[in-house]
Protein backbone atom coordinates (compact mmCIF):
# COMPACT_ATOMS: atom_id res chain seq x y z
CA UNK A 1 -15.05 -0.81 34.85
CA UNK A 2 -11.77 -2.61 35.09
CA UNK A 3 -9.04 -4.02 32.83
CA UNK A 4 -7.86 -7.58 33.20
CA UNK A 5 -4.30 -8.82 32.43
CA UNK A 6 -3.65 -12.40 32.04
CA UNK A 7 0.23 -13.27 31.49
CA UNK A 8 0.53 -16.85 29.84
CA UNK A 9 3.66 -18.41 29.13
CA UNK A 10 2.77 -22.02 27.48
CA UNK A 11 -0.98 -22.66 29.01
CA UNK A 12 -3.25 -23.79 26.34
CA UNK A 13 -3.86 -26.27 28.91
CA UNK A 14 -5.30 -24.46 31.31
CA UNK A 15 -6.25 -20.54 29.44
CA UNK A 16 -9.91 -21.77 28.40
CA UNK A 17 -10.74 -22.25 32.32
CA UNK A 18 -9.58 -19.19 33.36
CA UNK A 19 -10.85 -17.29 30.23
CA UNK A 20 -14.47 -18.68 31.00
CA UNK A 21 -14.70 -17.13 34.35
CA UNK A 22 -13.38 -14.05 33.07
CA UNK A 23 -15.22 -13.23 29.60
CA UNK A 24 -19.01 -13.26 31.27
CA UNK A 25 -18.02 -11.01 34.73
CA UNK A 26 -19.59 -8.09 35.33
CA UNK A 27 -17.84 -4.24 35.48
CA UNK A 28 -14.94 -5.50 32.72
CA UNK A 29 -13.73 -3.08 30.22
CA UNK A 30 -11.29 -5.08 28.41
CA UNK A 31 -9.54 -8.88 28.66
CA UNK A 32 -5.84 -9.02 27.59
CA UNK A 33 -4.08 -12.23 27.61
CA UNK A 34 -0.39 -11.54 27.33
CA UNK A 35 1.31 -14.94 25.73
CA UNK A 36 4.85 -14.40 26.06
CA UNK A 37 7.60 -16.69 24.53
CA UNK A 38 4.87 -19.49 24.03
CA UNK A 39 6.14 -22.60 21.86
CA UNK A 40 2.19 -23.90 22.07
CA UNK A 41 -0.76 -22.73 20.82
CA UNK A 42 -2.06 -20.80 24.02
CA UNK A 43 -1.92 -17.77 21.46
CA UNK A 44 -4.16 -19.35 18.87
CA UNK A 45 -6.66 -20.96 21.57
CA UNK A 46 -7.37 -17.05 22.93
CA UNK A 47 -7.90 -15.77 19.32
CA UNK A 48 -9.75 -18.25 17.78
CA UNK A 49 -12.41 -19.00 20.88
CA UNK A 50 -12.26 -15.27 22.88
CA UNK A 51 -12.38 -12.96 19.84
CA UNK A 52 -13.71 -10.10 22.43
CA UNK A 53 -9.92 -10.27 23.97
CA UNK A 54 -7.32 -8.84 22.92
CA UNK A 55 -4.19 -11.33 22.81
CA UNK A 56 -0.28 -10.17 22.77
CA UNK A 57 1.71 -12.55 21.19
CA UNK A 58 5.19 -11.25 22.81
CA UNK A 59 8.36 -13.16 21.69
CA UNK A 60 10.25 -13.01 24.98
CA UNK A 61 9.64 -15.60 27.42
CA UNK A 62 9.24 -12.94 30.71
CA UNK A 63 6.04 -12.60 32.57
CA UNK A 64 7.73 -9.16 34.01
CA UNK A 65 7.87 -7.73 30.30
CA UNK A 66 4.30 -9.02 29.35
CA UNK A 67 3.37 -7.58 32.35
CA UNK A 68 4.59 -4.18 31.04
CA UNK A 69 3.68 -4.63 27.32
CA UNK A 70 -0.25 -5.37 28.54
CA UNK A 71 -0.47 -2.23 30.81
CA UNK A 72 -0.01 -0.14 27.34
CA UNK A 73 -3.13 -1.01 26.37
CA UNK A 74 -5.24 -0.51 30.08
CA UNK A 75 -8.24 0.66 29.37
CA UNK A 76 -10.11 1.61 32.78
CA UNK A 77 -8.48 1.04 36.22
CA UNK A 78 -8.14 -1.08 39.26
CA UNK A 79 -6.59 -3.24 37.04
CA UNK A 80 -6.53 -6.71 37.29
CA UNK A 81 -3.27 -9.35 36.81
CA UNK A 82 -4.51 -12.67 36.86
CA UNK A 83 -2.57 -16.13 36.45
CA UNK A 84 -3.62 -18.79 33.44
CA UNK A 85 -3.79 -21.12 35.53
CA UNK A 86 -6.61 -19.97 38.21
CA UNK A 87 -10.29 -19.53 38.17
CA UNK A 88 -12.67 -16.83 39.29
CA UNK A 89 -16.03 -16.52 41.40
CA UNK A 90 -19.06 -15.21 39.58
CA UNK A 91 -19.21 -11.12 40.43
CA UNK A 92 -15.59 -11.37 41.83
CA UNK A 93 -14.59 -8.16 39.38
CA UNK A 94 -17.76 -6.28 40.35
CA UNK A 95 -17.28 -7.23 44.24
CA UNK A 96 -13.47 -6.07 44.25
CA UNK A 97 -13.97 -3.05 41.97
CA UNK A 98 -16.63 -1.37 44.06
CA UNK A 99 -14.78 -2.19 47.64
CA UNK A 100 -11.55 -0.67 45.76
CA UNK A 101 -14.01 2.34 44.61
CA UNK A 102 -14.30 3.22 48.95
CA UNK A 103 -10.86 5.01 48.40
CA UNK A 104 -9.10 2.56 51.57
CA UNK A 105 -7.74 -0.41 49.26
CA UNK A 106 -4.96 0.54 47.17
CA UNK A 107 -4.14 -3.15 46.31
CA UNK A 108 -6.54 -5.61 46.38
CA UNK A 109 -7.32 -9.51 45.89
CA UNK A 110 -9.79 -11.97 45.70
CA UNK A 111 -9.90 -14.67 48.80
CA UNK A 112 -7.92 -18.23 47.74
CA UNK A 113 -10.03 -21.54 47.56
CA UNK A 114 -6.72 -23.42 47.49
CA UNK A 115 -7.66 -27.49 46.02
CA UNK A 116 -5.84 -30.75 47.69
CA UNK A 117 -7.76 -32.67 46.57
CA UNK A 118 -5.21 -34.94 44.27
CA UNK A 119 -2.11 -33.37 45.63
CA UNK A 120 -0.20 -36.36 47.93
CA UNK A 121 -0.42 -36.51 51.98
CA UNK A 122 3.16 -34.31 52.04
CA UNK A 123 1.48 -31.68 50.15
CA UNK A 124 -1.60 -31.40 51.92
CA UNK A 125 -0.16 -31.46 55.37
CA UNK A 126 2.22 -28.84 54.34
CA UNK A 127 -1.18 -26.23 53.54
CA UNK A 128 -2.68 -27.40 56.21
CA UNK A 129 -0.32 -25.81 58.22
CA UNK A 130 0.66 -22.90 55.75
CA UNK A 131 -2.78 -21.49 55.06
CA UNK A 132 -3.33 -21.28 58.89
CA UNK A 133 -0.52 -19.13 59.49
CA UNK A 134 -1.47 -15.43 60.43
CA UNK A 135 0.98 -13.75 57.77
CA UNK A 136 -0.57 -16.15 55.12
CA UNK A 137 -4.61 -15.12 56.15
CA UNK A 138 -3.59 -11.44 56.43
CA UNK A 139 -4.11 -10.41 52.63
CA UNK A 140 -2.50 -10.67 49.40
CA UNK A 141 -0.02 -13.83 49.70
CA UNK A 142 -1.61 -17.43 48.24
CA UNK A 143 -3.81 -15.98 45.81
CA UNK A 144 -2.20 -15.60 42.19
CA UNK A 145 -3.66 -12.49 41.38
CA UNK A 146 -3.82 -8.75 42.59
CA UNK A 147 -6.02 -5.54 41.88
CA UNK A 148 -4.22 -2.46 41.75
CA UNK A 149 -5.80 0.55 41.38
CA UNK A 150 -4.56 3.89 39.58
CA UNK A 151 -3.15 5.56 42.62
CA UNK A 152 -1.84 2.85 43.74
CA UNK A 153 0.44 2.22 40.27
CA UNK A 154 1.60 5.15 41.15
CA UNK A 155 3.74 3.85 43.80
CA UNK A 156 6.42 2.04 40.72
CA UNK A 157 6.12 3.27 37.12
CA UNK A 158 6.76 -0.31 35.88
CA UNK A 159 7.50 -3.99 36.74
CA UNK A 160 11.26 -4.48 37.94
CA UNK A 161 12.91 -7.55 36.39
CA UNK A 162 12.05 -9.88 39.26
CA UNK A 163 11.15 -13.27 39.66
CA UNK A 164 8.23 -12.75 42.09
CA UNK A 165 5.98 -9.67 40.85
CA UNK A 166 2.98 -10.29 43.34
CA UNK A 167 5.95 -10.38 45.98
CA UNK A 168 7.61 -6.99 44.74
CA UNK A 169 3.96 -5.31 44.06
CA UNK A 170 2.64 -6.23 47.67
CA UNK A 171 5.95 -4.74 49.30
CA UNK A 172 5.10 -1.51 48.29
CA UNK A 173 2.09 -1.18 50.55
CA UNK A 174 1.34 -1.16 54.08
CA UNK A 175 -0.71 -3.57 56.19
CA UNK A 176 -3.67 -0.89 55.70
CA UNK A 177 -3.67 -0.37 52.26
CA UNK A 178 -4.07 -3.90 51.01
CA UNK A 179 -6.18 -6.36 51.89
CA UNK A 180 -8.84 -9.60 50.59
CA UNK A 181 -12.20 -8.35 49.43
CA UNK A 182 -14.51 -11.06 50.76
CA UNK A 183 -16.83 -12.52 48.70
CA UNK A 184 -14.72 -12.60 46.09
CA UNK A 185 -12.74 -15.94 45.26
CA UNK A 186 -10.13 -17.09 43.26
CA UNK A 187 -10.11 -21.18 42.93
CA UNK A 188 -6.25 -22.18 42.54
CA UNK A 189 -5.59 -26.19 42.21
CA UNK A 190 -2.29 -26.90 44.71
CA UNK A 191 0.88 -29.11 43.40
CA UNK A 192 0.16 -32.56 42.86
CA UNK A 193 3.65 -33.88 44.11
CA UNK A 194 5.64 -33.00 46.55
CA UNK A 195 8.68 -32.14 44.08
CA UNK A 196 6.13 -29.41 42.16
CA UNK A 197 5.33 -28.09 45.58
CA UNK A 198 9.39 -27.52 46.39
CA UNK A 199 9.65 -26.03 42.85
CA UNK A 200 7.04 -23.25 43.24
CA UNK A 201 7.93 -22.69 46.79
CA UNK A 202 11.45 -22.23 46.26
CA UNK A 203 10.56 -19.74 43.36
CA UNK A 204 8.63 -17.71 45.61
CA UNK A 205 11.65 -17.94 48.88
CA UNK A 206 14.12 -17.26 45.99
CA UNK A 207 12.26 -14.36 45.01
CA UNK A 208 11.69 -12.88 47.91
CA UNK A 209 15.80 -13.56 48.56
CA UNK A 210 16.21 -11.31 45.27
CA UNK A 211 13.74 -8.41 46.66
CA UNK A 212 15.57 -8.22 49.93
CA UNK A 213 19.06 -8.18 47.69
CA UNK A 214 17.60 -5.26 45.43
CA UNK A 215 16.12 -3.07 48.22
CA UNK A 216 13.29 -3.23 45.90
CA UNK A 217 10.91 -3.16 48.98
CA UNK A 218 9.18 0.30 50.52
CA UNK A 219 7.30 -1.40 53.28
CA UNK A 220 8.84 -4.23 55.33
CA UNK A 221 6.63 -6.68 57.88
CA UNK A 222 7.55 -9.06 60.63
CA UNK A 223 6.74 -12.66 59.88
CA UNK A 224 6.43 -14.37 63.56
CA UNK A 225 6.42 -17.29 62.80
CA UNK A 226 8.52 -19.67 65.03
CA UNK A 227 6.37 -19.27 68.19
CA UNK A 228 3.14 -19.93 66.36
CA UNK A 229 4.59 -23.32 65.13
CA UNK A 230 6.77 -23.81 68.40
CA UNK A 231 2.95 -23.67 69.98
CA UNK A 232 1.47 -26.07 66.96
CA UNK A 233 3.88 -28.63 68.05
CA UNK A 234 2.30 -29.34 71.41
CA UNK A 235 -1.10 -29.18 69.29
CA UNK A 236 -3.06 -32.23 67.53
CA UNK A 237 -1.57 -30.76 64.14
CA UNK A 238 2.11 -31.82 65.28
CA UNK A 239 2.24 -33.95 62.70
CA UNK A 240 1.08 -31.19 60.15
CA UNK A 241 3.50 -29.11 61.64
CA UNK A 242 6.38 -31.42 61.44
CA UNK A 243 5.65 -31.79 57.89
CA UNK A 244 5.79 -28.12 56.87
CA UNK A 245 9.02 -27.42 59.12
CA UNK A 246 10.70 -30.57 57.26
CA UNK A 247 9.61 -29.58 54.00
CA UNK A 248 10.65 -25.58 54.78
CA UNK A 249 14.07 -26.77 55.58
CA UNK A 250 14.13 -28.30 52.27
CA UNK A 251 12.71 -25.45 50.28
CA UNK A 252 14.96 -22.98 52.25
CA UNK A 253 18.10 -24.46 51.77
CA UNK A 254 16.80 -25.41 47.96
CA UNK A 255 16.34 -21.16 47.64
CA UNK A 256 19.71 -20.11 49.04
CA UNK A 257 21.43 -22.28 46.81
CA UNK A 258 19.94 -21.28 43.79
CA UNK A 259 20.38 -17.76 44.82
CA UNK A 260 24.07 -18.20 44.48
CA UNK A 261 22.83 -18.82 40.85
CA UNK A 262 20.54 -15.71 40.34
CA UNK A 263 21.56 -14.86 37.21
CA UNK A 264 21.16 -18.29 35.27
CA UNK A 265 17.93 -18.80 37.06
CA UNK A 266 15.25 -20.43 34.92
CA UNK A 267 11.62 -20.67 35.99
CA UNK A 268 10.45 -23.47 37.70
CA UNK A 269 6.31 -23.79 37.22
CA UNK A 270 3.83 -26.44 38.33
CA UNK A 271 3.14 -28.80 35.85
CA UNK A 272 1.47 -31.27 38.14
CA UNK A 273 -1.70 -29.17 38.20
CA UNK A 274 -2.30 -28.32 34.64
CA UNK A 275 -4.66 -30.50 33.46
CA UNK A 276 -5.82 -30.97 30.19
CA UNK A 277 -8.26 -28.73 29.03
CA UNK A 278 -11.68 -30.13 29.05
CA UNK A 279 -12.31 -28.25 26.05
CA UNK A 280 -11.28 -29.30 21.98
């Protein structure tokens, strides 16, 4: 049986989809939807329609510390840390908790179903290219959630004040001890515009910046990735590949500079993609 952790900073536009492919899984102990620093009514929307989950209402706006405050109350481990703005696969808890019960997965995640379908031509060229890129398929990066299981939160005995947590938690394990559990899928919509796509992608570079900075990191990896798009521009995705090289330069240079800023960084989120719930 597993705990799930959902932080949610301002999403009562998006919590009810992601709460109804949670509530009915299979193998779930207990739901807890950590609202941190909302100024909307994400807090009342979980209590009033989900009374079977239990729902922090934490004053500070940090999804680090909500992160903490919700692992007091972990029931039964893996434990899973899921973002508002996502949905699940049927049996994706049960699927992931018994190939995490084998003993070789330490950190787990679901596979991504990433949607373009109303993002702009920029943005969809750019995950064209992204998704197919060997570091990207290999496990754990894309998909807005992670499973860790008790020995594995053993590795850290809390969540570091860092901007990417999924970045910091997947650093601690090697290639070997992490991985997707097919079959199971987690159904993210991508950026509408090719501004929200910068923001998030420049949170995640600048993030990554700050891990490196920290030494927060126990296991490093190479990320080949100039010969693989060196050979993709003599492919028919050049243009796709010119695309995502332009709009890396841009989200590169956007990270460094705000890094030189780290301490007055505010979070930048995708608005684009959170719809209005189709619910009252």
């Amino acid at each position: 049986m597993a705990t799930l952790i959902v932080p949610a900073h301002n999403e009562a536009t998006v919590i009810e989809r992601c709460l109804d492919t949670l509530v009915n899984q299979a193998g779930v102990e207990r739901i807890i939807v950590a609202c941190n620093g909302c100024t909307d009514n994400t807090a009342d929307i979980v209590r009033r329609r989900y009374p079977q989950v239990l729902c922090l209402d934490i004053a500070i706006p940090s999804k680090v510390n909500a992160l903490n405050e919700a692992e007091k109350h972990i029931l039964t481990w893996p434990a899973f840390y899921i973002d508002a703005d996502t949905r699940l696969s049927e049996g994706a808890i049960l699927r992931i908790t018994q190939e995490m019960a084998k003993g070789q997965l330490l950190l787990a995640a679901p596979e991504p179903i990433i949607d373009t379908s109303k993002s702009s031509w920029l943005v969809r060229q750019y995950y064209k290219t992204w998704l197919s890129l060997p570091y990207i398929r290999d496990g754990l990066v894309a998909t807005c959630s992670y499973v860790i299981s008790q020995q594995g939160h053993e590795r850290f005995s809390a969540f570091p004040s860092v901007i990417n947590d999924d970045g910091f938690v997947r650093c601690q394990f090697a290639r070997h001890e992490r991985g997707n559990v097919q079959g199971a899928k987690i159904y993210i919509a991508a950026p509408h515009n090719l501004n929200s796509l910068i923001k998030i992608k420049s949170r995640a570079r600048l993030g990554n910046m700050e891990l490196a900075a920290k030494g927060l990191c126990t296991q490093t990896e190479n990320k080949p990735y100039s010969q693989i798009l060196r050979q993709r521009l003599f492919s028919k995705d050049f243009v796709a590949t010119v695309a995502y090289i332009g709009i890396s330069l841009v989200i590169r240079t956007r990270a460094k500079q705000q890094f030189k800023k780290l301490s007055s960084y505010r979070w930048e989120k995708d608005e684009s993609s959170r719809q209005v719930s189709s619910h009252s």
